[in-house]
Protein backbone atom coordinates (compact mmCIF):
# COMPACT_ATOMS: atom_id res chain seq x y z
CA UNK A 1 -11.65 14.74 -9.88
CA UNK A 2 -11.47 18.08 -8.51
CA UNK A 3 -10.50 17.23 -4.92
CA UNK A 4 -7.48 14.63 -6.83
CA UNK A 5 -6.71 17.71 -8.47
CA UNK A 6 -6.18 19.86 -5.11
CA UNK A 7 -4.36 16.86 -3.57
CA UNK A 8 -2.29 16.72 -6.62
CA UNK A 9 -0.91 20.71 -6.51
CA UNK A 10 -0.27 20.14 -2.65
CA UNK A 11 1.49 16.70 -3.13
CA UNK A 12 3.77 18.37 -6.17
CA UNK A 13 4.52 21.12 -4.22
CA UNK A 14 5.79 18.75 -1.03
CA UNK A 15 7.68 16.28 -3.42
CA UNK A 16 9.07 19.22 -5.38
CA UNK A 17 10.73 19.90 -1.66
CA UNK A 18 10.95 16.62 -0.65
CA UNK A 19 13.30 15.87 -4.17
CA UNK A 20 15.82 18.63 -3.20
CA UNK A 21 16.53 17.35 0.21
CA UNK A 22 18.09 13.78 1.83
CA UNK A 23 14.91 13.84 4.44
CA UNK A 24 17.81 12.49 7.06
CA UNK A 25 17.54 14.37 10.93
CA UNK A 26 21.08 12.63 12.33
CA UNK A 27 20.38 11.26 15.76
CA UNK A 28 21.94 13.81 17.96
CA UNK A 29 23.64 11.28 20.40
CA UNK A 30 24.18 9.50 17.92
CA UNK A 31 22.42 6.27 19.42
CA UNK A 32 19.92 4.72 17.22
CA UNK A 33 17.02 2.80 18.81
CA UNK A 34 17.09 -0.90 17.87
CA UNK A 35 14.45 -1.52 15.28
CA UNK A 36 12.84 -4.96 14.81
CA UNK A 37 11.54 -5.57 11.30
CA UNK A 38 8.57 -7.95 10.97
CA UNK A 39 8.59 -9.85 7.36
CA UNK A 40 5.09 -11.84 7.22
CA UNK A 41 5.41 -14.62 4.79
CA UNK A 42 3.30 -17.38 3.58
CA UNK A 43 4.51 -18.87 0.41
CA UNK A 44 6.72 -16.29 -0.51
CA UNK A 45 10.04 -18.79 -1.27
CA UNK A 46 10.07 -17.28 -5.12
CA UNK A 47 10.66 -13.60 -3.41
CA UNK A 48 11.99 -14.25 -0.50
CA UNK A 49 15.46 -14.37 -1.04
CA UNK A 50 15.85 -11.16 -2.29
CA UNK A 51 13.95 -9.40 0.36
CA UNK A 52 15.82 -10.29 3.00
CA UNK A 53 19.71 -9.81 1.54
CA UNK A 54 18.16 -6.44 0.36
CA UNK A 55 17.18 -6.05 4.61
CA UNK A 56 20.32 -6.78 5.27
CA UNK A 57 22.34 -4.29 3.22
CA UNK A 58 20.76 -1.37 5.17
CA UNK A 59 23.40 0.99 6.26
CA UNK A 60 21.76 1.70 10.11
CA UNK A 61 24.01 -0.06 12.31
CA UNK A 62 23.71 -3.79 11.81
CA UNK A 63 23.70 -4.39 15.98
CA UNK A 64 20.66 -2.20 16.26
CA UNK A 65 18.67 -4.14 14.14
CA UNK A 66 16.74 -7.50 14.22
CA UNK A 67 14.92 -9.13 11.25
CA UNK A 68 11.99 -11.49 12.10
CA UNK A 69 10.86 -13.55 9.06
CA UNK A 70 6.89 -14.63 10.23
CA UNK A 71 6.62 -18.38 7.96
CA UNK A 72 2.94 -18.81 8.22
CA UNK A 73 1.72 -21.88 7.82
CA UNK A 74 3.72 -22.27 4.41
CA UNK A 75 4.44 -25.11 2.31
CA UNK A 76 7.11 -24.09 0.29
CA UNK A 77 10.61 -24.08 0.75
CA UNK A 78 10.94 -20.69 2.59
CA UNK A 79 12.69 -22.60 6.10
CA UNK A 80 15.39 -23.78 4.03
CA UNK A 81 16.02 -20.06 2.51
CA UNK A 82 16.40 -19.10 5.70
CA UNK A 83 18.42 -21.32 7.01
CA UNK A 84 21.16 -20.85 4.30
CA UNK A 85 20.91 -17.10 4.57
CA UNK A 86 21.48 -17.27 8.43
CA UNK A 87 24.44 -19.49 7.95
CA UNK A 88 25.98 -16.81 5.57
CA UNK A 89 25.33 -13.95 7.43
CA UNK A 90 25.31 -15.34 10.99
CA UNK A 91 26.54 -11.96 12.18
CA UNK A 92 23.05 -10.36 12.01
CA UNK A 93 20.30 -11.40 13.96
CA UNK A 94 17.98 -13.03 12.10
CA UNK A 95 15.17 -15.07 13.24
CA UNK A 96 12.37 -17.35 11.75
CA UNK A 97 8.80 -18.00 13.07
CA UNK A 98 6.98 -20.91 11.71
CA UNK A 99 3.39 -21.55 12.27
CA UNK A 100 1.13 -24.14 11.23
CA UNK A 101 -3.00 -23.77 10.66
CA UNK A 102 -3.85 -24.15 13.87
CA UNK A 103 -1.82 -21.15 15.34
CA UNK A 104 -1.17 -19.25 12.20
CA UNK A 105 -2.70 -19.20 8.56
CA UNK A 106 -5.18 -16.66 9.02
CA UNK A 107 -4.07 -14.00 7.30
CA UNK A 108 -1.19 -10.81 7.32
CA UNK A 109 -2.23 -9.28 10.73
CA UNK A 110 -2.55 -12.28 12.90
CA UNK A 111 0.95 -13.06 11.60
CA UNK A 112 2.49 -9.60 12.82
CA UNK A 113 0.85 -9.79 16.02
CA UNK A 114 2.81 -13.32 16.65
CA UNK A 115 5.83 -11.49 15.68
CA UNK A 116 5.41 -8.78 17.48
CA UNK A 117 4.92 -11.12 20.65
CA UNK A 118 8.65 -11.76 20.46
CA UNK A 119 10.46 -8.48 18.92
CA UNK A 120 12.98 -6.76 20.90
CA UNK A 121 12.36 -3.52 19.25
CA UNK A 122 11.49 0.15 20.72
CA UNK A 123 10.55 0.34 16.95
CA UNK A 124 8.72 -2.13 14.71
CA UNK A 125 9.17 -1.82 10.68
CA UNK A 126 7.18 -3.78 8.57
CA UNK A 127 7.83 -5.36 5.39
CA UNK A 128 6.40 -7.02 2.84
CA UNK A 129 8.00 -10.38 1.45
CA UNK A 130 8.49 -8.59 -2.01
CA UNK A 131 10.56 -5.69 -1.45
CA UNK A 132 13.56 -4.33 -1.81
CA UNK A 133 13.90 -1.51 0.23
CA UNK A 134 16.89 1.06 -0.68
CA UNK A 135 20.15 0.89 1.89
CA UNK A 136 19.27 4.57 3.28
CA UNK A 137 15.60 3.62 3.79
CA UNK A 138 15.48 1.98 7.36
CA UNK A 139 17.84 4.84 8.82
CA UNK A 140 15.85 7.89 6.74
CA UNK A 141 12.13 6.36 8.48
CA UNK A 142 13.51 6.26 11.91
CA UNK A 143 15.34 8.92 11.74
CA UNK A 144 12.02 10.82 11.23
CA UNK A 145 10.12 9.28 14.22
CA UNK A 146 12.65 9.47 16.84
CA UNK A 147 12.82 13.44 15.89
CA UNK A 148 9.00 14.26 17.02
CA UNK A 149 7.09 13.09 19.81
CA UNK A 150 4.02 13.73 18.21
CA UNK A 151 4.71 11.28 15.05
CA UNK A 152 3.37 7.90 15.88
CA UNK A 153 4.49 6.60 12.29
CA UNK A 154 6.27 7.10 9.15
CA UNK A 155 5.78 5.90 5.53
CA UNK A 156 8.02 5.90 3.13
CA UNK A 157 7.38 5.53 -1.15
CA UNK A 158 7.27 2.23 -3.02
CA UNK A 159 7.88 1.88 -6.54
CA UNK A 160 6.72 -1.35 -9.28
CA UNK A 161 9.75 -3.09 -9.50
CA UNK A 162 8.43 -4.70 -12.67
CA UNK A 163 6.67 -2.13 -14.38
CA UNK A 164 8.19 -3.65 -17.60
CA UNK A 165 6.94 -6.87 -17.21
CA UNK A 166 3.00 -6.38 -19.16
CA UNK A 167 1.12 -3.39 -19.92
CA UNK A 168 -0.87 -4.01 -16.49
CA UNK A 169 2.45 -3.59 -14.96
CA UNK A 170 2.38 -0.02 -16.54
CA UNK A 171 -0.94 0.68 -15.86
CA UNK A 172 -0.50 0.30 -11.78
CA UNK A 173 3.36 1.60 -12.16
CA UNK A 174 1.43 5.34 -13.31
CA UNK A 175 -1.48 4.72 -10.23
CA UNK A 176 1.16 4.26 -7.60
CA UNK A 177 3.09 7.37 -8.73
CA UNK A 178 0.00 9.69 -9.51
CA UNK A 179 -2.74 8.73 -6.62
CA UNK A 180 -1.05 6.44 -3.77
CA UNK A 181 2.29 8.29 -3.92
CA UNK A 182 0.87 12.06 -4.99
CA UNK A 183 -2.67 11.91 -3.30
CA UNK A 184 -0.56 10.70 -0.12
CA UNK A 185 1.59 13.60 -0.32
CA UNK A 186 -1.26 16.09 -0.74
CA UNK A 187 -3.13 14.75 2.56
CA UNK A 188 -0.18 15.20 4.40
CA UNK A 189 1.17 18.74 2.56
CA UNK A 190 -2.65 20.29 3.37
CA UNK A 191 -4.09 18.29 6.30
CA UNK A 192 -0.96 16.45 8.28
CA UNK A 193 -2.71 13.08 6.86
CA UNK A 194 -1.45 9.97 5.47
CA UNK A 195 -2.24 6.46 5.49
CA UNK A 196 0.03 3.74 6.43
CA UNK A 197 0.60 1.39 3.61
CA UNK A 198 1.17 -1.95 4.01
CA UNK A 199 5.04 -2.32 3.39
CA UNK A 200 8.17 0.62 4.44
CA UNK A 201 6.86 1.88 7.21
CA UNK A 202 8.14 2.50 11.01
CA UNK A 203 5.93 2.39 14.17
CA UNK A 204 6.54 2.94 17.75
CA UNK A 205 6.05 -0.12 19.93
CA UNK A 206 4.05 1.52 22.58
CA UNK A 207 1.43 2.39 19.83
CA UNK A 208 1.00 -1.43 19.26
CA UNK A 209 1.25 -2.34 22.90
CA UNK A 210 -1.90 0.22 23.49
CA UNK A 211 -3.93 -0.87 20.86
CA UNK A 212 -3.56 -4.73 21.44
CA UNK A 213 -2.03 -5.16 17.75
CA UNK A 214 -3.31 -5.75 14.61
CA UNK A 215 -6.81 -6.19 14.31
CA UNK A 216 -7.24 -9.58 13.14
CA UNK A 217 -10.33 -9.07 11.38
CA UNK A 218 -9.17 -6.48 8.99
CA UNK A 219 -8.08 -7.00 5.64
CA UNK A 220 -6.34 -3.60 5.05
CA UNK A 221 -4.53 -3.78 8.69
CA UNK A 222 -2.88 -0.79 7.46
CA UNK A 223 -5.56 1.53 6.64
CA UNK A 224 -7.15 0.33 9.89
CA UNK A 225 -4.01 0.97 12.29
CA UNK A 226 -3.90 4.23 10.87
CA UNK A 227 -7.05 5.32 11.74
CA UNK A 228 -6.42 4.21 15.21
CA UNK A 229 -3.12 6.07 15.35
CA UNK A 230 -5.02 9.47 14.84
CA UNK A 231 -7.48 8.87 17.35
CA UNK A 232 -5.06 8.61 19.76
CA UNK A 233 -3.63 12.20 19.25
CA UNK A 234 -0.64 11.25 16.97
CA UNK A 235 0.19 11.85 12.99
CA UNK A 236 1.78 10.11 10.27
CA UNK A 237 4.75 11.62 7.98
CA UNK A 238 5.36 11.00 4.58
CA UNK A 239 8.91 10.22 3.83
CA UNK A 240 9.11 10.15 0.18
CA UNK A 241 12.98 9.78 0.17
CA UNK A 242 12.69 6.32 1.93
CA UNK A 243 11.78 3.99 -0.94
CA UNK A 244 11.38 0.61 -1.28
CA UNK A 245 10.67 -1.25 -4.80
CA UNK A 246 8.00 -4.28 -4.64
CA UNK A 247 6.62 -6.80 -7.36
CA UNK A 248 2.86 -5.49 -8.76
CA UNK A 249 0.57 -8.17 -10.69
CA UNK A 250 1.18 -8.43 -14.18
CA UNK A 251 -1.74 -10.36 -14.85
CA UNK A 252 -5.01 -8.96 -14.59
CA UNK A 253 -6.46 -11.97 -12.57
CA UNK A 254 -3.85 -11.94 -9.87
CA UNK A 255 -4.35 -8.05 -10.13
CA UNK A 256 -8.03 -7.89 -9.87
CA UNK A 257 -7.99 -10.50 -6.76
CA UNK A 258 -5.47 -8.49 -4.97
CA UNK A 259 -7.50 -5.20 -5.53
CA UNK A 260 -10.85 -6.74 -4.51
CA UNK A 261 -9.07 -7.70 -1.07
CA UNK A 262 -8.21 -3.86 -0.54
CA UNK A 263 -11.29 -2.68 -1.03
CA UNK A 264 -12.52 -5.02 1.11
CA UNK A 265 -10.70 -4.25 3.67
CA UNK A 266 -11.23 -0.25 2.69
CA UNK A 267 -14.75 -0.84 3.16
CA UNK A 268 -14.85 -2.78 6.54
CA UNK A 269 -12.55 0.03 7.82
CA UNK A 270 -15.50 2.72 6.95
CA UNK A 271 -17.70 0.33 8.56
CA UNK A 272 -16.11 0.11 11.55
CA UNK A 273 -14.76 3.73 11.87
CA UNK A 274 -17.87 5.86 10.24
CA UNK A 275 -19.30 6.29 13.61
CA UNK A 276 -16.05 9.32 14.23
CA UNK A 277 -16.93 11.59 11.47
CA UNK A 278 -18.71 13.64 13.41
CA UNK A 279 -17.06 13.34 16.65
CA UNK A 280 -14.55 16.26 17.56
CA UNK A 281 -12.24 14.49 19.37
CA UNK A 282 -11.86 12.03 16.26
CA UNK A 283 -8.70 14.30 15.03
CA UNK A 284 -7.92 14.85 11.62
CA UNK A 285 -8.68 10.88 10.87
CA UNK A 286 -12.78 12.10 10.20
CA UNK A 287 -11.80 13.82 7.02
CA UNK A 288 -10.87 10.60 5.76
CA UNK A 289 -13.85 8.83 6.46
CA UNK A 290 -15.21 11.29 4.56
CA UNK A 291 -13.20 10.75 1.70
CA UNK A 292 -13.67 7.51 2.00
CA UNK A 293 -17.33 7.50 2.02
CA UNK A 294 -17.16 9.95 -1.27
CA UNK A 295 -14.97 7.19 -2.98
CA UNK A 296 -17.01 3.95 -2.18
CA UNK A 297 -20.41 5.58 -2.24
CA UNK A 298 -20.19 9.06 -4.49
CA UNK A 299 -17.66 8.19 -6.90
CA UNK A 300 -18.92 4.42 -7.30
CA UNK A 301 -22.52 5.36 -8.18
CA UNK A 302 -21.76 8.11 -9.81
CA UNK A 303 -19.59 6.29 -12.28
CA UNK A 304 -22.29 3.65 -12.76
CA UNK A 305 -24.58 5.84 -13.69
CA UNK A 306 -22.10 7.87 -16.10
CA UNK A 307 -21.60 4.79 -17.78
CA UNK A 308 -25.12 3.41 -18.27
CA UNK A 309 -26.16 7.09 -19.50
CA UNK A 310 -23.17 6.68 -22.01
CA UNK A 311 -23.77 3.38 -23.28
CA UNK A 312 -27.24 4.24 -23.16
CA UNK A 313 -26.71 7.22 -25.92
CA UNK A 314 -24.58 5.09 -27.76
CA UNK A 315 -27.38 2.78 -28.61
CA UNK A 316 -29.81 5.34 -28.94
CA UNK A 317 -31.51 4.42 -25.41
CA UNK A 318 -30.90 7.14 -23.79
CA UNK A 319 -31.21 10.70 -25.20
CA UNK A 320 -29.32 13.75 -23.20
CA UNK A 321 -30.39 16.84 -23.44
CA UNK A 322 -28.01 18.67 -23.10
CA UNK A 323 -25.33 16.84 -25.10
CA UNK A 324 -23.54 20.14 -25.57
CA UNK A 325 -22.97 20.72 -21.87
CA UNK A 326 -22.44 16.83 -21.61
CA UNK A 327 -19.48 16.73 -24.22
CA UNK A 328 -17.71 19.64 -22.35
CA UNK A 329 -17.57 17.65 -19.47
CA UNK A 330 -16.08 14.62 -20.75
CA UNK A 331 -13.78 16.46 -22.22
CA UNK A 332 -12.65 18.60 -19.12
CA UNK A 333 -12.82 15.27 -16.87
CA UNK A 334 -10.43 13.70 -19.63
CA UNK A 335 -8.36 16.85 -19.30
CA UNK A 336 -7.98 17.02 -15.51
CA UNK A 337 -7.37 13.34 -15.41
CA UNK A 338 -4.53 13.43 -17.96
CA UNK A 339 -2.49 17.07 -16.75
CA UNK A 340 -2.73 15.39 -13.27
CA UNK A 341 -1.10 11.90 -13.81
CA UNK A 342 1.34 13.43 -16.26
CA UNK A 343 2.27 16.44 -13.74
CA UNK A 344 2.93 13.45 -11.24
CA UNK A 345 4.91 11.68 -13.84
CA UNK A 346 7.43 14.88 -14.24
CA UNK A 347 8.52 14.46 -10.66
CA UNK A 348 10.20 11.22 -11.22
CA UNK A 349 12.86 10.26 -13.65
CA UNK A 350 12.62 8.33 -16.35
CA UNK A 351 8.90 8.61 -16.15
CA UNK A 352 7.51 11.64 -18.31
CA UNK A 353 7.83 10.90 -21.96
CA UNK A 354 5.42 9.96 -25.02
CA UNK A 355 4.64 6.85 -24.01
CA UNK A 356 3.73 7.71 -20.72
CA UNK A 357 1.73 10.31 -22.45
CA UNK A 358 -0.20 7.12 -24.53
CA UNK A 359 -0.58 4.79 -21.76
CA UNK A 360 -2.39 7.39 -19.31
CA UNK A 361 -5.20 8.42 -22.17
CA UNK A 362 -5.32 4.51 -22.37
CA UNK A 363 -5.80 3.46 -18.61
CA UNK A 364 -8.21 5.91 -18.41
CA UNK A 365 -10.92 4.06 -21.10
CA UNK A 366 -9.91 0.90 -19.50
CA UNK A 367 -7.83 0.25 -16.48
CA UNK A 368 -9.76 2.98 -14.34
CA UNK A 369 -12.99 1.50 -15.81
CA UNK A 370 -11.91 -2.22 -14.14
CA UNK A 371 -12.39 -0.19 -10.36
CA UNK A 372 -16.25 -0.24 -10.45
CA UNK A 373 -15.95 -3.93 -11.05
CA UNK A 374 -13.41 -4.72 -8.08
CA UNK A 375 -15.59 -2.51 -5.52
CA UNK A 376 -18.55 -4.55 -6.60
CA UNK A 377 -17.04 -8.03 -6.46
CA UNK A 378 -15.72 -6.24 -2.63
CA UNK A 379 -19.24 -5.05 -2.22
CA UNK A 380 -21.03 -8.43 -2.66
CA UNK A 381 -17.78 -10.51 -0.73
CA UNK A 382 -18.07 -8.19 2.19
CA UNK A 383 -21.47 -8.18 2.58
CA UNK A 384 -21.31 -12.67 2.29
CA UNK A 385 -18.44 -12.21 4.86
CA UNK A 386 -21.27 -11.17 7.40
CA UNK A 387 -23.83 -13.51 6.10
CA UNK A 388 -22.11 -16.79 6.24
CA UNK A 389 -19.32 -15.58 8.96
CA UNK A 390 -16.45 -16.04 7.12
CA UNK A 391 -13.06 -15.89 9.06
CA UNK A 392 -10.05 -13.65 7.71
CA UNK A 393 -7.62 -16.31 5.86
CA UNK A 394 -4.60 -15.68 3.70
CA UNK A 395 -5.85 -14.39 0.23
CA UNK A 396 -1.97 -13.29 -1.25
CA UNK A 397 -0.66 -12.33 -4.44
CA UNK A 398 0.88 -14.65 -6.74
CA UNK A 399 4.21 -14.16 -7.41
CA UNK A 400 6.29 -15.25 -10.37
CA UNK A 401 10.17 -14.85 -11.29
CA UNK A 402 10.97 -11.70 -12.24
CA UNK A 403 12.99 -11.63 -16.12
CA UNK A 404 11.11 -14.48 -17.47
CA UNK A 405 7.98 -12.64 -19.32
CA UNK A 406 4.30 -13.09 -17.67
CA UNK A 407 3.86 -15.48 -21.09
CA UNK A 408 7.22 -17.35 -21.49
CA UNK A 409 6.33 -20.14 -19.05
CA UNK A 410 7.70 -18.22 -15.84
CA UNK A 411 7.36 -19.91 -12.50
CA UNK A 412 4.37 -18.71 -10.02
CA UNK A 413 3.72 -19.44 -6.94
CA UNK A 414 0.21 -20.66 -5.44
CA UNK A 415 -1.95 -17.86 -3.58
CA UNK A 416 -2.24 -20.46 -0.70
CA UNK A 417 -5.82 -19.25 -0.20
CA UNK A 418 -7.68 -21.62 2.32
């Protein structure tokens, strides 16, 4: 709580800058490197559509631009989308990459790496098959990169495009403001640290060349890349001003899959980069490791233990001793947790009222309590990963029609999970 609390003050304090400012650095010759943006896709027909007309209504220079839709091993519709998109707009380049299971189908980074094998770009940007990335957004990320040598990436914000659409949808519109947007900001305002997410982000193509691509074993090919990036001497920039808007889960079983598959892929990226906390030439990347390890080992135990000792007094198990000391720190835990979502809220419009007031005190007794359960479930997954061998494969999120309510019979779409 306390260290959320430090990254908090640093990440309002670089928003608070960020907000009065258009984050664009012109190109001084005015000539904009041609970008290739990698869509991977694997059922994603329901979403599709609107991802790509919203890619092509950037406003960087439609001739320096390529858009490579990945279909992986899909059996939906998503060709045909395509095709009638390309027809309409045959003025862009726009190209589509369909695999089947035996070269494709095995998950988000082995799909990038095939588009990558084809891109034209000096820069790759990735997005996911559920956004809708704002016109400036494109020009605003690569504007950034091209301005420093030193800046292997840069991220840019995403926002819950239907935060309306269940309480859920609330819940993880408030934790993408107030930890993955804020606790980003904070990392970067006191440490030059980010981490790339997995959607709205630019990348140089000569970091991908050196690293081989996407490691096809990783879950959270994001997290991992990042790490990579720092070892190699460069940093990441957080561009809050670039912002794209994506669909969340609105039902807690497609939410509490997806989450389980991050902290998977959290936790094999510990795994694998743990060995570098203690190694100098590591850069700035050890500290998260650290953090890391504090969240998935600390925090996780700690928690368990909180709430066993709780329950425990409740029944009349358990007796505290000192239950005076006890209460005080429930209380200023409650406290912290509450100013620091709702000082995160006040940065963004539309956000800060009463019922954003309600809703935090709520996810705190039972949306944050759900995140011991998903890093177990992740816990006991990984560890069968290694025992029985199990391969990577597509695990996505359902996705459903946005304006129909989660309960009025909306359409979804299958998971496609092999």
């Amino acid at each position: 709580m306390i260290i959320n609390v430090i990254l908090s003050v640093g990440g309002f304090l670089y928003l608070y800058k960020c907000n009065k400012e258009s984050g664009s650095i012109p190109i001084k010759d005015g000539e904009y490197p041609f970008v290739t943006i990698l869509v991977p896709a694997h059922n994603e027909a329901l979403v599709l559509r609107r991802t790509v007309l919203a890619l092509l209504n950037f406003d960087y220079p439609k001739d320096r631009y390529e858009i490579i839709v990945i279909n992986d091993n899909s059996s939906d519709n998503t060709v045909e989308i395509l095709s009638e998109i390309e027809a309409i707009y045959s003025d862009y380049r726009i190209m589509c990459i369909s695999t089947d299971k035996v070269v494709g189908g095995t998950g988000k980074s082995n799909a990038l790496n095939i588009g990558f094998s084809v891109c034209q770009g000096s820069i790759i940007a990735i997005y996911d098959a559920d956004n809708t990335p704002e016109p400036q957004a494109l020009r605003l990320l690569v504007e950034n990169l091209v301005s420093d040598d030193k800046l292997g990436a840069v991220i840019g914000k995403f926002r819950t495009r239907n935060k309306t659409a269940s309480i859920l949808s609330r819940f993880v519109n408030i934790e993408t403001l107030s930890y993955q947007c804020m606790n980003q900001a904070g990392r970067f305002k006191f440490f030059k640290l980010c981490t790339i997410p997995g959607t709205n982000y630019v990348i140089r193509r000569s970091i991908i060349e050196q690293i081989g691509g996407w490691d096809v074993k990783a879950l959270s090919e994001d997290t991992e890349i990042s790490f990579r990036l720092y070892r190699m001497g460069y940093y990441i920039k957080l561009l809050p001003q670039a912002v794209t808007w994506e669909q969340e889960p609105h039902l807690l079983k497609v939410w509490f899959k997806q989450r389980v598959r991050w902290a998977r892929g959290n936790i094999y990226v510990l795994l694998k980069n743990f060995k570098y906390t203690f190694d100098p030439e590591a850069g700035p990347m050890r500290l998260d490791t650290i953090y890391y390890s504090l969240t998935y080992v600390v925090m996780l135990s700690s928690l368990i233990i909180s709430d066993i000792i709780f329950v425990g007094g409740m029944l009349g198990l358990i007796h505290i001793t000192l239950a005076g000391f006890s209460t005080t720190l429930w209380v200023l835990a409650i406290s912290l947790f509450v100013v620091n979502v709702m000082l995160t809220l006040s940065l963004e419009r539309n956000e800060f009222s009463l019922l954003s007031l309600v809703l935090v005190i709520l996810m705190l007794f039972t949306y944050a309590k759900l995140w011991v359960l998903v890093v177990g479930k992740a816990i006991v997954d990984s560890v069968l990963d290694v025992i029985f061998h199990r391969e990577v494969k597509w695990d996505k999120t359902v996705r459903y029609v946005e304006g129909s309510g989660p309960n009025t019979g909306n359409k979804k779409q299958g998971d496609g999970k092999k």
